[in-house]
Protein backbone atom coordinates (compact mmCIF):
# COMPACT_ATOMS: atom_id res chain seq x y z
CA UNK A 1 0.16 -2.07 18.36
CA UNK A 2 -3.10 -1.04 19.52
CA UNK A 3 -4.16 1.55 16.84
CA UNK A 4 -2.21 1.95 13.30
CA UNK A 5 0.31 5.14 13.39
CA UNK A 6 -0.98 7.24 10.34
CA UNK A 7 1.40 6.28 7.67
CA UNK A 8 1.28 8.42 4.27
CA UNK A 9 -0.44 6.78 1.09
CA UNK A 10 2.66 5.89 -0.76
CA UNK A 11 3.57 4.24 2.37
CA UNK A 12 0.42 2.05 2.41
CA UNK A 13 0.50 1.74 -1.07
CA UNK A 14 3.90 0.17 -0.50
CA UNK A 15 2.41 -2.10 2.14
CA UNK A 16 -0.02 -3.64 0.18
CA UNK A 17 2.03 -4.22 -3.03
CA UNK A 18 4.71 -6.40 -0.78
CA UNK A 19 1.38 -7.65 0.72
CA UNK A 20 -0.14 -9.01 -3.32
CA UNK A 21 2.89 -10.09 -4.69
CA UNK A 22 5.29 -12.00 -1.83
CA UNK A 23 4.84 -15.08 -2.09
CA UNK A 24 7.39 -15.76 1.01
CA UNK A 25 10.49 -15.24 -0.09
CA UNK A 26 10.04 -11.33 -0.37
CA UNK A 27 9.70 -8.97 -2.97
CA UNK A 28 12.73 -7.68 -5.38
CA UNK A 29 12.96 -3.55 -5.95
CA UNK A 30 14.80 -2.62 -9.22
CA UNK A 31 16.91 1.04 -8.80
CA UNK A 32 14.69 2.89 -10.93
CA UNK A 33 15.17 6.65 -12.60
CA UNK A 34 15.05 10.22 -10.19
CA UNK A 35 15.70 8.52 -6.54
CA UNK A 36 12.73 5.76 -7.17
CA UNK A 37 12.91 1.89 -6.77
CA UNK A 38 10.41 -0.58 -9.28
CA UNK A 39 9.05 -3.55 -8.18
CA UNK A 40 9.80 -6.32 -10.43
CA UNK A 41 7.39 -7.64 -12.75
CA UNK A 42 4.13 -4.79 -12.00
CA UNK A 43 4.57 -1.15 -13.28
CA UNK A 44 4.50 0.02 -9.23
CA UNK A 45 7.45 1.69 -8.49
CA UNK A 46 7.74 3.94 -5.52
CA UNK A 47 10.42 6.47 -4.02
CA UNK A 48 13.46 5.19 -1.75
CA UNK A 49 11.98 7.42 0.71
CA UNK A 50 9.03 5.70 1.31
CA UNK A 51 10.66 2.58 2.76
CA UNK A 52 12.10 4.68 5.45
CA UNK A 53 9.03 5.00 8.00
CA UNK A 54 8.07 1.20 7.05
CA UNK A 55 11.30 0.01 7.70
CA UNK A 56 11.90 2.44 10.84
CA UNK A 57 8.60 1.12 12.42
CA UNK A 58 9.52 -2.79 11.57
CA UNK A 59 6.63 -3.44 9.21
CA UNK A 60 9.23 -4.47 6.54
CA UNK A 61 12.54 -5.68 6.50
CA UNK A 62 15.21 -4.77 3.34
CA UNK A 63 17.86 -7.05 2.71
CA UNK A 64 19.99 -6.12 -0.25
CA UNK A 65 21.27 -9.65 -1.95
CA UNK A 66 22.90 -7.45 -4.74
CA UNK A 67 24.30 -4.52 -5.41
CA UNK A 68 21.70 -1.68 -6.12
CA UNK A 69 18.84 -4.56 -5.49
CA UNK A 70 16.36 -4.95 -2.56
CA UNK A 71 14.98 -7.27 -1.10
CA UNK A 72 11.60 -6.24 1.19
CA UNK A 73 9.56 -8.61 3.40
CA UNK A 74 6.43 -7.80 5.51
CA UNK A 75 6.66 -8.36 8.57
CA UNK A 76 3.81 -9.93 11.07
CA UNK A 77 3.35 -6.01 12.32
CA UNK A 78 3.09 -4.87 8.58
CA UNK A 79 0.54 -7.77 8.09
CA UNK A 80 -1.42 -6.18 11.34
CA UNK A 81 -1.07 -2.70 9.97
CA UNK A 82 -2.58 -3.63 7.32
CA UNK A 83 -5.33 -5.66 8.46
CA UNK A 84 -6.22 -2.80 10.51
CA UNK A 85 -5.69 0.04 8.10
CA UNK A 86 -8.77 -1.83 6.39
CA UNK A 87 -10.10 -2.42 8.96
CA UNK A 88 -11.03 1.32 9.71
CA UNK A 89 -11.11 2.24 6.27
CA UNK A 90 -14.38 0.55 5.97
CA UNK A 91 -15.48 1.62 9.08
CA UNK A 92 -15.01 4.94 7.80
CA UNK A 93 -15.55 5.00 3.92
CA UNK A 94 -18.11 8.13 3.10
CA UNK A 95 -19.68 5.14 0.88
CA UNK A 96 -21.19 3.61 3.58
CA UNK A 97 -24.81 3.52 4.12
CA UNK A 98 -24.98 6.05 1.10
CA UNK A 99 -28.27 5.29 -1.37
CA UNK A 100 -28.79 7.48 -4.51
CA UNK A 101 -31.94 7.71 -6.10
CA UNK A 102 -32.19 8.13 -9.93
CA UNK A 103 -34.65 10.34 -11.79
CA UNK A 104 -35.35 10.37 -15.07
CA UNK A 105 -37.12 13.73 -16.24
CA UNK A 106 -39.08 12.95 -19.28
CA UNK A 107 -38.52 16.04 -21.92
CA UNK A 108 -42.09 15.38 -23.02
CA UNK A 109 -43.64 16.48 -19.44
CA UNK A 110 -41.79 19.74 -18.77
């Protein structure tokens, strides 16, 4: 994978969450309210949609170990995707290279 595929922000968002809280074995996703899974123990909780492209593009796997529960690992590519997604979000954040000056007017000179 060369260059990143654009993926939407709730899929990236997605990406990193698995990314901060696996610690190996995966993360767990809770069925939550209106079509949306929670991941357990943070307030993040996403739509089942979102895991489609991810999953569809192998940057996570989703094993379900009980009914209504999934399990979601990221995979090496995810990892990449990531790193890379960074990676040119740096390169291209408008906060680069940007200096602001401050004034302070004086009401005593005007």
């Amino acid at each position: 994978m060369t260059s990143p595929q654009p993926l939407k922000r709730a899929s990236i968002a997605l990406l990193r969450q698995i990314a901060d809280h696996d610690n190996g074995d995966g993360v767990l996703f809770q069925p939550a309210p209106r079509g949306c899974r929670h991941l357990d123990g943070t307030a993040f909780s996403t739509r089942d949609e979102t895991f489609r492209v991810p999953a569809q593009l192998q940057l996570i796997t989703v094993a379900h170990p009980r009914l209504g529960v999934w399990r979601v690992q990221l995979t090496d590519a995810g990892r990449d995707y990531l790193a890379k997604a960074d990676e040119r979000r740096t390169k291209h954040s408008p906060i680069k290279g940007v200096r602001a000056t401050l004034v302070v007017v004086d009401e005593a000179v005007r």
